[in-house]
N, C-alpha and C. Protein backbone atom coordinates (compact mmCIF):
# COMPACT_ATOMS: atom_id res chain seq x y z
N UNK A 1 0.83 -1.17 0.00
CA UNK A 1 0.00 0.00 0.00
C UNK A 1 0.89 1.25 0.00
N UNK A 2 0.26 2.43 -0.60
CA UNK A 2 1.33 3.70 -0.26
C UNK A 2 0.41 4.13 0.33
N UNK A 3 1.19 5.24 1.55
CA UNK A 3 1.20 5.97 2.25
C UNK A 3 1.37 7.47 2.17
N UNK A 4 0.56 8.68 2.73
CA UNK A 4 0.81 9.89 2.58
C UNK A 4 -0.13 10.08 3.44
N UNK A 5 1.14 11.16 4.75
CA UNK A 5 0.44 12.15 5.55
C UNK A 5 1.76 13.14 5.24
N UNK A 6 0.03 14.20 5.84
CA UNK A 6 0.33 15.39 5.76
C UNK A 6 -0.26 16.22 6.69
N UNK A 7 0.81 16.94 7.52
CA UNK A 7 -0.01 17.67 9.01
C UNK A 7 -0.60 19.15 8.25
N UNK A 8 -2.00 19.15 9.07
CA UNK A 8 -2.63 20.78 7.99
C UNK A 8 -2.79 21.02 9.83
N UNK A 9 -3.77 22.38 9.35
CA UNK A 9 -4.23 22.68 10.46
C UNK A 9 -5.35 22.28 11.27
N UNK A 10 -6.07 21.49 10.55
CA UNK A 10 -7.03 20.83 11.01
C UNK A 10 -6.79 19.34 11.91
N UNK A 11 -5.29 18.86 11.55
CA UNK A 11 -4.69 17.66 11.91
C UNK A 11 -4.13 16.87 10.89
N UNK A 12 -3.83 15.98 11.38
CA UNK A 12 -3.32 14.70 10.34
C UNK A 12 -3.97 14.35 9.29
N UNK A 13 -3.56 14.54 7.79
CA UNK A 13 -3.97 14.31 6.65
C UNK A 13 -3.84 12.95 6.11
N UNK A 14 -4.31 12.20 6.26
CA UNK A 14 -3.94 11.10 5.64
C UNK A 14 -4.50 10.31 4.12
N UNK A 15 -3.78 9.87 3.52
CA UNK A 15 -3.70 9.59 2.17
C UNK A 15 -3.62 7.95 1.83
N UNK A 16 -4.23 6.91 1.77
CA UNK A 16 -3.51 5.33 1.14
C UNK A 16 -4.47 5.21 0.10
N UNK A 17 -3.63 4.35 -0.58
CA UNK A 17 -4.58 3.70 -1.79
C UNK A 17 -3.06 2.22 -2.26
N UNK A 18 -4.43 1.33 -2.62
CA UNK A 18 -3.12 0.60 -3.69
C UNK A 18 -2.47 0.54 -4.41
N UNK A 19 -1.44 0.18 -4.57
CA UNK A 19 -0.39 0.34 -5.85
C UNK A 19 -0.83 0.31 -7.81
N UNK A 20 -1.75 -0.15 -7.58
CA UNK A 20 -2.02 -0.75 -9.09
C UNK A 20 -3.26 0.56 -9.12
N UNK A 21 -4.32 1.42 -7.89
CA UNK A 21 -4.74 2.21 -8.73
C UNK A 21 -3.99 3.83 -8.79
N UNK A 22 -2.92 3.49 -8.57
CA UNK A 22 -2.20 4.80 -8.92
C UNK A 22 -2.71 5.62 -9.89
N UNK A 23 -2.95 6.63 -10.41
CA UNK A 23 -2.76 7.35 -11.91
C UNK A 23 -4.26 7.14 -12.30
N UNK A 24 -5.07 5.94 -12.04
CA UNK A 24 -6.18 6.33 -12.64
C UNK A 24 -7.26 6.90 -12.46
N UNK A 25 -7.98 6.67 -12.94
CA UNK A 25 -9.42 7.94 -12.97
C UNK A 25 -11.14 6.59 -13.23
N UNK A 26 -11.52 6.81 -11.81
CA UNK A 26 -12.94 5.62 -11.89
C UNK A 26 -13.94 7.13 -11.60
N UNK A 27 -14.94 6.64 -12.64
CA UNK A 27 -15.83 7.38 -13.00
C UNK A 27 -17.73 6.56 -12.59
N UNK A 28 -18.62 6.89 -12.32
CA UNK A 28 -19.69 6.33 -12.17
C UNK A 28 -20.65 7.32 -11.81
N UNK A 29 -21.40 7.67 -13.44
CA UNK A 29 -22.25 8.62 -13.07
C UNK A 29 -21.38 10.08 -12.92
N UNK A 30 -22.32 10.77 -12.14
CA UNK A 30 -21.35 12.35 -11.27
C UNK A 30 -20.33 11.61 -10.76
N UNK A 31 -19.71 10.69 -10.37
CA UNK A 31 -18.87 10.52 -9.34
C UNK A 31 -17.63 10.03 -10.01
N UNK A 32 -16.30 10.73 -9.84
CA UNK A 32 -15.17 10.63 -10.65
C UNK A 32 -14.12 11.08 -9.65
N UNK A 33 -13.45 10.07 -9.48
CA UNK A 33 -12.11 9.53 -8.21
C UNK A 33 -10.67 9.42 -9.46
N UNK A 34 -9.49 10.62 -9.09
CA UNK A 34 -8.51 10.54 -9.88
C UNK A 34 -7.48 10.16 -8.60
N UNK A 35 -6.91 8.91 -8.83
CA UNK A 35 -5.84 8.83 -7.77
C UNK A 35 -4.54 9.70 -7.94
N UNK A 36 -4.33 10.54 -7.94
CA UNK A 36 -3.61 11.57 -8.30
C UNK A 36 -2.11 11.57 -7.26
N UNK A 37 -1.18 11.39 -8.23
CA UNK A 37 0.40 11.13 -7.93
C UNK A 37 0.14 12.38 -6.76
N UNK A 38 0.10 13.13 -7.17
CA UNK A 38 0.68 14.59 -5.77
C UNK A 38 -0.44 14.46 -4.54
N UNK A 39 -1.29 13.75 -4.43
CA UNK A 39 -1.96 14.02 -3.16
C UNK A 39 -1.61 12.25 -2.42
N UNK A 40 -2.12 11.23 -3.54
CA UNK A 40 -1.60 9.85 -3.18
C UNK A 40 -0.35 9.39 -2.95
N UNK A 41 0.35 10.24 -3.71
CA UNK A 41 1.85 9.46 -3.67
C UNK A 41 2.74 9.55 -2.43
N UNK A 42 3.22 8.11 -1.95
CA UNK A 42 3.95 8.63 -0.92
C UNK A 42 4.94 7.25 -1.10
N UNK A 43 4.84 6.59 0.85
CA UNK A 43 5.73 5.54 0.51
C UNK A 43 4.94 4.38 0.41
N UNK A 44 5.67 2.90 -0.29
CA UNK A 44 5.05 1.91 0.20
C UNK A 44 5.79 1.84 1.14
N UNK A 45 4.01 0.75 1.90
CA UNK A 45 4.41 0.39 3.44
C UNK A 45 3.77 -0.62 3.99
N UNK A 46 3.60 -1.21 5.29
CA UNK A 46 3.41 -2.31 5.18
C UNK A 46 2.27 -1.98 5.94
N UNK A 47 1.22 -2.84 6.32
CA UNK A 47 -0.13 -2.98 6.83
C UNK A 47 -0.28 -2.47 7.89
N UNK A 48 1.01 -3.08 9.05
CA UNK A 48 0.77 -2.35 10.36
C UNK A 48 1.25 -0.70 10.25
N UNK A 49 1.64 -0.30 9.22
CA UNK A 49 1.96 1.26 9.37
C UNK A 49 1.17 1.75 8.55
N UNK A 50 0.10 1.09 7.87
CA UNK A 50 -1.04 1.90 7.54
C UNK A 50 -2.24 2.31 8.50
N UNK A 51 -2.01 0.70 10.01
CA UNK A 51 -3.31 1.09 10.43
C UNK A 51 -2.39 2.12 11.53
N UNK A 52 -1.16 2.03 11.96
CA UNK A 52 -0.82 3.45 13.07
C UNK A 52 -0.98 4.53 12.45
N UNK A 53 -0.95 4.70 10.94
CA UNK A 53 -1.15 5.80 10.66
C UNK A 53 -2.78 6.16 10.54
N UNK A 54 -3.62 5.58 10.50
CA UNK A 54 -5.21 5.85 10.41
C UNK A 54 -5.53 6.08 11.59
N UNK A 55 -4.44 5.03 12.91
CA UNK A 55 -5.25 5.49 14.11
C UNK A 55 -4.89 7.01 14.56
N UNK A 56 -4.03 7.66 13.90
CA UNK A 56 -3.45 8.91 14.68
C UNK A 56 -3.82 10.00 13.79
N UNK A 57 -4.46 9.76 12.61
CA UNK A 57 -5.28 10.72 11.35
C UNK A 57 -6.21 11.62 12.30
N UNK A 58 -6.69 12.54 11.39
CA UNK A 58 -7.84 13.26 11.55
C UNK A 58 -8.79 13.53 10.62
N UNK A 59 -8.28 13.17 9.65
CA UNK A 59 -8.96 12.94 7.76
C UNK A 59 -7.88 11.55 7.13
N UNK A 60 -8.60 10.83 6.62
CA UNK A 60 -8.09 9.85 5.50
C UNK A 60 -8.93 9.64 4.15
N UNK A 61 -8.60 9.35 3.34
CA UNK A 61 -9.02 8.90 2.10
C UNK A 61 -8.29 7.79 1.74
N UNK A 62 -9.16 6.71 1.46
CA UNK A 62 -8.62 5.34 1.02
C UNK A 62 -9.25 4.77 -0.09
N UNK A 63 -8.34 4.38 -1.01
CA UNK A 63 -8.57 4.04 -2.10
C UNK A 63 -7.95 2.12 -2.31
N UNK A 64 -8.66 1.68 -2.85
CA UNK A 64 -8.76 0.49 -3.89
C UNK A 64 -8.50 -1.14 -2.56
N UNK A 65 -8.63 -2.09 -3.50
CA UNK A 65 -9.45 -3.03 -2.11
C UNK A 65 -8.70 -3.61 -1.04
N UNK A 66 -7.39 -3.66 -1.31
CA UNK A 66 -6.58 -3.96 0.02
C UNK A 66 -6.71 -2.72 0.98
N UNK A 67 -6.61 -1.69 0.53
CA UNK A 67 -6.37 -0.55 1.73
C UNK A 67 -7.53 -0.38 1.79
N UNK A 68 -8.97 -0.58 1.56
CA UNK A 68 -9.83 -0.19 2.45
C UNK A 68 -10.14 -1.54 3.18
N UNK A 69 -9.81 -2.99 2.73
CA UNK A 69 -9.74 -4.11 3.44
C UNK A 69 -9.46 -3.67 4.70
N UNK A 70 -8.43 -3.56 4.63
CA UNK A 70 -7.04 -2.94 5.86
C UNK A 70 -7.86 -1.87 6.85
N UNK A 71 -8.77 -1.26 6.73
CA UNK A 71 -9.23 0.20 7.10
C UNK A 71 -10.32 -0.97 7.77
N UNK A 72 -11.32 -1.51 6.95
CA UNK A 72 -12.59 -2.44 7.29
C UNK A 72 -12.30 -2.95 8.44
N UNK A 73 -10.85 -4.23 8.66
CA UNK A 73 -10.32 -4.98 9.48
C UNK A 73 -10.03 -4.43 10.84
N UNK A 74 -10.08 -3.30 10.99
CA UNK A 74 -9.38 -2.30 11.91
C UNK A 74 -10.22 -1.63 12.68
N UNK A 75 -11.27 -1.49 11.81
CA UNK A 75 -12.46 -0.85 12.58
C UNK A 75 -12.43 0.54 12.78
N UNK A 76 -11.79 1.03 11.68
CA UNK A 76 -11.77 2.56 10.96
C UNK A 76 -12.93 2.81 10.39
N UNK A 77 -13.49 1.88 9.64
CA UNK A 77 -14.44 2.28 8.53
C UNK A 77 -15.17 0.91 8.33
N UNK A 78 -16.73 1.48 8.58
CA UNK A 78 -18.18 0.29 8.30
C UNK A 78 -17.55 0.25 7.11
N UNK A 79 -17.79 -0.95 6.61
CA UNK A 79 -17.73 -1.61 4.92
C UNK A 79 -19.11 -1.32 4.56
N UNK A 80 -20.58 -0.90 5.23
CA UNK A 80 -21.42 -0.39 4.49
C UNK A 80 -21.21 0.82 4.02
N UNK A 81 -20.37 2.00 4.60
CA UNK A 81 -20.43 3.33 4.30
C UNK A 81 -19.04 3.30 3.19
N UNK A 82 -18.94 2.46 2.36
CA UNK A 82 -17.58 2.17 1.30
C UNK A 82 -18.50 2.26 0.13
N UNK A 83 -17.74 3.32 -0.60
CA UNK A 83 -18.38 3.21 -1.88
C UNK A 83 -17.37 2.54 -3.30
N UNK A 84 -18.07 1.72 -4.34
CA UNK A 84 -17.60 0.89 -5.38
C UNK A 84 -17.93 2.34 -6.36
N UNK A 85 -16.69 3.06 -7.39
CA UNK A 85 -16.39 3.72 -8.11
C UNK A 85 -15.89 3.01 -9.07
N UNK A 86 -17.09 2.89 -10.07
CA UNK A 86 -16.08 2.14 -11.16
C UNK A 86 -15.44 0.71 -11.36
N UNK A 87 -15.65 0.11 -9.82
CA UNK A 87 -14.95 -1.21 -9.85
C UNK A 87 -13.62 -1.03 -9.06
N UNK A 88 -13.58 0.02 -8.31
CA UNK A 88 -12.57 0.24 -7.11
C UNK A 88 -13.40 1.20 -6.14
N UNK A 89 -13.04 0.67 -4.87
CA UNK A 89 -12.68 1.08 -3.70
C UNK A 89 -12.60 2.51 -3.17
N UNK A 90 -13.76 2.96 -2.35
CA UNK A 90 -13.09 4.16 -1.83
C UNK A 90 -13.65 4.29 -0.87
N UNK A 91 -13.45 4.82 0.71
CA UNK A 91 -13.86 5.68 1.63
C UNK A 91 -12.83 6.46 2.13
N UNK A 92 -13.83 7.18 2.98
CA UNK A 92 -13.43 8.30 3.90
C UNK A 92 -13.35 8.10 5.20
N UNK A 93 -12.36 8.79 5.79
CA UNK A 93 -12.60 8.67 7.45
C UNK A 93 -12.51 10.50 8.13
N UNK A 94 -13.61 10.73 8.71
CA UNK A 94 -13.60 11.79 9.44
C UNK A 94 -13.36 11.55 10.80
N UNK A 95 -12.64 12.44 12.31
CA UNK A 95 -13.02 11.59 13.61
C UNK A 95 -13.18 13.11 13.62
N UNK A 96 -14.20 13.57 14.65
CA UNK A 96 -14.53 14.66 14.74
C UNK A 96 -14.77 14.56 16.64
């Protein structure tokens, strides 16, 4: 999985998606998800440093089916509130 945080002012930014949907663009209807090198790109990493990094987020976006697997397993994110774009993977995590 890659990895990307980024501290804003609101808190911890966090960024994963899988390797293979790098670069592309899932479309369905209004709804159009570009995994975009400058906001996604970071490092690969391994599972347990995706979920320390979700537990210490304050925003995440997760993209494609291992990393929201990973998010599901963890108990970051209902797998009902996951939306299928196209035939990939996406939620959100807010902690407010």
């Amino acid at each position: 999985m890659i990895l990307n945080e980024r501290e804003t002012e609101e808190g911890l930014l966090v960024s994963v998606c899988d390797p293979d949907v790098m670069g592309e663009t899932f479309e369905d209807g209004p709804v159009s998800l570009t995994v975009e090198e400058g906001f996604y790109g970071g490092d690969s990493v391994s599972e347990e440093e995706v979920v320390d990094s979700l537990a210490r987020c304050s925003v995440a976006n997760i993209v494609g089916e291992d990393s929201v697997d990973v998010a599901i397993e963890h108990g970051f994110v209902d797998e009902a509130n996951v939306l299928d774009v196209d035939g990939t993977r996406h939620a959100q995590l807010l902690w407010l």
